[in-house]
C-alpha atoms as a PDB file:
ATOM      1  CA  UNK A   1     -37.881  27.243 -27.532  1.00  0.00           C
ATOM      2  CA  UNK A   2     -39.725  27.079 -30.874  1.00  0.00           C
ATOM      3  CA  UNK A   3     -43.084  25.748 -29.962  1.00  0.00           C
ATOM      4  CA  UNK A   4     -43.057  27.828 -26.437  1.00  0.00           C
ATOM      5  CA  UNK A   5     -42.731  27.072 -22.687  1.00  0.00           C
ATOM      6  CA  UNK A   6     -45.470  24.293 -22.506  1.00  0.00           C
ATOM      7  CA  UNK A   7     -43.839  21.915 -25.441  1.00  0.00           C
ATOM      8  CA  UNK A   8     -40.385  22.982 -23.637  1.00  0.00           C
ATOM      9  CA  UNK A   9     -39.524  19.684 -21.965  1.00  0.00           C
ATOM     10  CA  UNK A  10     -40.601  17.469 -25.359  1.00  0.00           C
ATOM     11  CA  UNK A  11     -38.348  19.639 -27.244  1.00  0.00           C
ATOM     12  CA  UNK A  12     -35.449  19.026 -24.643  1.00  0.00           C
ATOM     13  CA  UNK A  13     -36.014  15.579 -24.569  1.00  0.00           C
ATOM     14  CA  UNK A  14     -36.033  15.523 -28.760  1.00  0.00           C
ATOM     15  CA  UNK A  15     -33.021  17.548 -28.537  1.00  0.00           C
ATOM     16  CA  UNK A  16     -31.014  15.117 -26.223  1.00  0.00           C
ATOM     17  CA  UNK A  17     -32.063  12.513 -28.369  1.00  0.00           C
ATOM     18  CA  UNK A  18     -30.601  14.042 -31.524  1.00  0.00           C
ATOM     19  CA  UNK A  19     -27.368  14.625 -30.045  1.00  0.00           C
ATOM     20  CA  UNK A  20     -27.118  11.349 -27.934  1.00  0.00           C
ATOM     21  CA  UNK A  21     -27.892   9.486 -31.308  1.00  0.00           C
ATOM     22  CA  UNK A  22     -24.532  10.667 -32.956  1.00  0.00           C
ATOM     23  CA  UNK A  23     -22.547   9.135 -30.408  1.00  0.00           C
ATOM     24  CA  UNK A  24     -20.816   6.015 -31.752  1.00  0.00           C
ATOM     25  CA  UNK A  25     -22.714   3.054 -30.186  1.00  0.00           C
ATOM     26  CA  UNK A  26     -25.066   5.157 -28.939  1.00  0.00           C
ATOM     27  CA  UNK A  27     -24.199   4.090 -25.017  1.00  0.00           C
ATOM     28  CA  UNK A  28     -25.886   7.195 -23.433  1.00  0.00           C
ATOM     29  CA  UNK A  29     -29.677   7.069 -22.998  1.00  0.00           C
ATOM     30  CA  UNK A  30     -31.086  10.577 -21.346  1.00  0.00           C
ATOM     31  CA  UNK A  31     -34.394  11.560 -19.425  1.00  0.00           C
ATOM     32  CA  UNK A  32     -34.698  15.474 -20.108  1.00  0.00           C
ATOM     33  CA  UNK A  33     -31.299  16.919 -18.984  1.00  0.00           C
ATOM     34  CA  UNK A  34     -29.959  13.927 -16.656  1.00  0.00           C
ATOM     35  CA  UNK A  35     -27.733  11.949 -18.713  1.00  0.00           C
ATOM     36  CA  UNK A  36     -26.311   7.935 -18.033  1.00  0.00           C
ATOM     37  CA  UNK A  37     -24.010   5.948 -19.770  1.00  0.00           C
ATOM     38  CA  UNK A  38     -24.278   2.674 -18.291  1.00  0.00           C
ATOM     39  CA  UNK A  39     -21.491  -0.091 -19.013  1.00  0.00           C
ATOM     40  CA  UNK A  40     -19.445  -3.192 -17.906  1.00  0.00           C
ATOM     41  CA  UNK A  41     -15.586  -1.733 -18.504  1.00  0.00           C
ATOM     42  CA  UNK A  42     -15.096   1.005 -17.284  1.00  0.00           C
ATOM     43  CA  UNK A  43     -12.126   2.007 -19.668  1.00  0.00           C
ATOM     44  CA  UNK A  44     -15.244   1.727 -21.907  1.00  0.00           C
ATOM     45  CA  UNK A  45     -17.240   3.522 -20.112  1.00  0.00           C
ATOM     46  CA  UNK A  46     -14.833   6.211 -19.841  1.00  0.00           C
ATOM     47  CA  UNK A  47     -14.675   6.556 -23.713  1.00  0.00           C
ATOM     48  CA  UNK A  48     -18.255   6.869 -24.024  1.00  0.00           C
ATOM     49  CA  UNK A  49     -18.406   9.544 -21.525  1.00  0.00           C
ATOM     50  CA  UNK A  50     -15.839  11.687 -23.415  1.00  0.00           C
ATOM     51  CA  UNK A  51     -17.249  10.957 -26.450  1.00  0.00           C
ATOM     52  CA  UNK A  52     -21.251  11.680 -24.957  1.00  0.00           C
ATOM     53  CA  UNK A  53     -19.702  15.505 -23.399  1.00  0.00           C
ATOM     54  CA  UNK A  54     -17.739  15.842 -26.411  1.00  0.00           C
ATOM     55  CA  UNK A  55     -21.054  15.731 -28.559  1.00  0.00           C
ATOM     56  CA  UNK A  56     -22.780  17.934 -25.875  1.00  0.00           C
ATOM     57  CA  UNK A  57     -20.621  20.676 -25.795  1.00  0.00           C
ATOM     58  CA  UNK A  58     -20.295  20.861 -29.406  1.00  0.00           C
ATOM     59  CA  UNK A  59     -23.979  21.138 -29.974  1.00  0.00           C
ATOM     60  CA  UNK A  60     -24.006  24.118 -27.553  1.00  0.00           C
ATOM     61  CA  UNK A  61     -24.881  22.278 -24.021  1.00  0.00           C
ATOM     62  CA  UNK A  62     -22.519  23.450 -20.968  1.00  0.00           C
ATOM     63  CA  UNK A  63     -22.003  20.610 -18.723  1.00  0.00           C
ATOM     64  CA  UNK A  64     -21.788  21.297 -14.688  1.00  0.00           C
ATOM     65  CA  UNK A  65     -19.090  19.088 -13.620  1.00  0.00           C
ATOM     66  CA  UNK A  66     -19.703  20.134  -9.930  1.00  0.00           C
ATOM     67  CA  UNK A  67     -23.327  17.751 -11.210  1.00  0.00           C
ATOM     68  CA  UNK A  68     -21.537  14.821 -12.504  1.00  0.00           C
ATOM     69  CA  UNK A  69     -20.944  11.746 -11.255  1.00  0.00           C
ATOM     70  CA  UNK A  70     -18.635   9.845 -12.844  1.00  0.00           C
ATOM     71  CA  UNK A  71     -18.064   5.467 -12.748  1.00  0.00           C
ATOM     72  CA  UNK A  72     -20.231   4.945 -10.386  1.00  0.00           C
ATOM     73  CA  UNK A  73     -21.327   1.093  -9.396  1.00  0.00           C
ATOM     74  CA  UNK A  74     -25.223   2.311  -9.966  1.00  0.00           C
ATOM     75  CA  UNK A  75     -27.677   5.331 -10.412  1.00  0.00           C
ATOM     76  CA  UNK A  76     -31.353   5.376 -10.351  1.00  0.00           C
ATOM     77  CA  UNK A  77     -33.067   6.953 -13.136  1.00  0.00           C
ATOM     78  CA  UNK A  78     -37.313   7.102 -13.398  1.00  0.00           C
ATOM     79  CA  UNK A  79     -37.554   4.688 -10.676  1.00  0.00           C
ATOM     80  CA  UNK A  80     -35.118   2.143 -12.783  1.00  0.00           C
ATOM     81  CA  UNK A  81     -31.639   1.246 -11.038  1.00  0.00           C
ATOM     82  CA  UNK A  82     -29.092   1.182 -13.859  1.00  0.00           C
ATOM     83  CA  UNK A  83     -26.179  -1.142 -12.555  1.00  0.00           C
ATOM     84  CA  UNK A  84     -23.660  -3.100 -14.674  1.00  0.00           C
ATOM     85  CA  UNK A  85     -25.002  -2.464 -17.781  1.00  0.00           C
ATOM     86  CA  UNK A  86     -28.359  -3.357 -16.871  1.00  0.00           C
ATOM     87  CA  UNK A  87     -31.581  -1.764 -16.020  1.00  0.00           C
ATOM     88  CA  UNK A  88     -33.996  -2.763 -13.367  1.00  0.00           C
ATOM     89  CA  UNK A  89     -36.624  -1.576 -11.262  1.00  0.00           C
ATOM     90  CA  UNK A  90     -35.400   0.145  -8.493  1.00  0.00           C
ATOM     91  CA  UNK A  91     -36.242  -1.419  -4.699  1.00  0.00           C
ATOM     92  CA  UNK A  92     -37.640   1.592  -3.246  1.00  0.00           C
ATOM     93  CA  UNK A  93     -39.632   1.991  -6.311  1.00  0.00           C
ATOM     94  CA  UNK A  94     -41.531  -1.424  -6.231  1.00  0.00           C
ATOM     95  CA  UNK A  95     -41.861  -0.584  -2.155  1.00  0.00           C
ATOM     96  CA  UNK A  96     -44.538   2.115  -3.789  1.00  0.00           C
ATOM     97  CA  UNK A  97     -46.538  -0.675  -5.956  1.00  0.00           C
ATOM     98  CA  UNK A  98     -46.343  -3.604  -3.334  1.00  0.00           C
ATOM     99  CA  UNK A  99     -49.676  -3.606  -1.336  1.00  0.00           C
ATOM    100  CA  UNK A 100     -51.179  -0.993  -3.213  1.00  0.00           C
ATOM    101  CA  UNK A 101     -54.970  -0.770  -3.983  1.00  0.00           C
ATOM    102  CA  UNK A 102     -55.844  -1.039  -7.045  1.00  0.00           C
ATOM    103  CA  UNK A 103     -57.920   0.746  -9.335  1.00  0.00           C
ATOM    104  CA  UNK A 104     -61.847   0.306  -8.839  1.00  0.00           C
ATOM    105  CA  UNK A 105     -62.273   2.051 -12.412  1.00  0.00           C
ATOM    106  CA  UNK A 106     -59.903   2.043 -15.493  1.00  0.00           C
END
C-alpha cells in the first residue's frame, strides 16, 4: 500500500472504485472487497457479473469463487438489503434503531 497500513482500507475502497467505474453501466457498487451487482434480469445481471470479474482480474484482483454468490433474490450490504434492483434498509438493521435512546448531547 502506498500511504501504509492505516490509509489501507481508503486505498482499497479507491481502488475498487477505479476498476468498478470502467465497467459499462457501471452496475457493480462495492464496500471494501465485497462486491454486488444488483439487477432486475438476470440474463442482465449475468453480463454484468462477467463483465465486473472480467475487469477485476485484469486489474490484478483474484476472485474466490468458493466466496461468491451468484443470482441471488437479495444480499445485505452495510445494513442495506439490496433486492430487485433496489436498496433498502435492512429489517434487522432498523430492529437496532427502533426504541433506542437517543443522544442527551450531540
Amino acid at each position: 500500500m502506498p500511504f501504509g497500513v492505516a490509509k489501507a482500507p481508503e486505498w482499497l475502497q479507491y481502488v475498487m472504485d477505479k476498476i468498478l467505474g470502467r465497467v459499462p453501466g457501471q452496475p457493480a457498487k462495492s464496500y471494501y472487497d465485497d462486491v454486488q451487482i444488483p439487477g432486475t434480469c438476470w440474463r442482465r445481471n449475468w453480463q454484468d457479473t462477467v463483465a465486473t470479474l472480467r475487469e477485476l482480474t485484469r486489474a490484478g484482483f483474484m476472485i474466490n469463487l468458493r466466496k461468491c454468490q451468484f443470482l441471488q433474490p437479495r444480499c445485505f450490504l452495510v445494513g442495506m438489503e439490496i433486492c430487485r434492483g433496489s436498496y433498502r434498509l435492512a429489517k434487522k438493521s432498523l430492529k437496532r434503531w427502533v426504541g433506542a435512546e437517543l443522544p442527551g448531547t450531540l
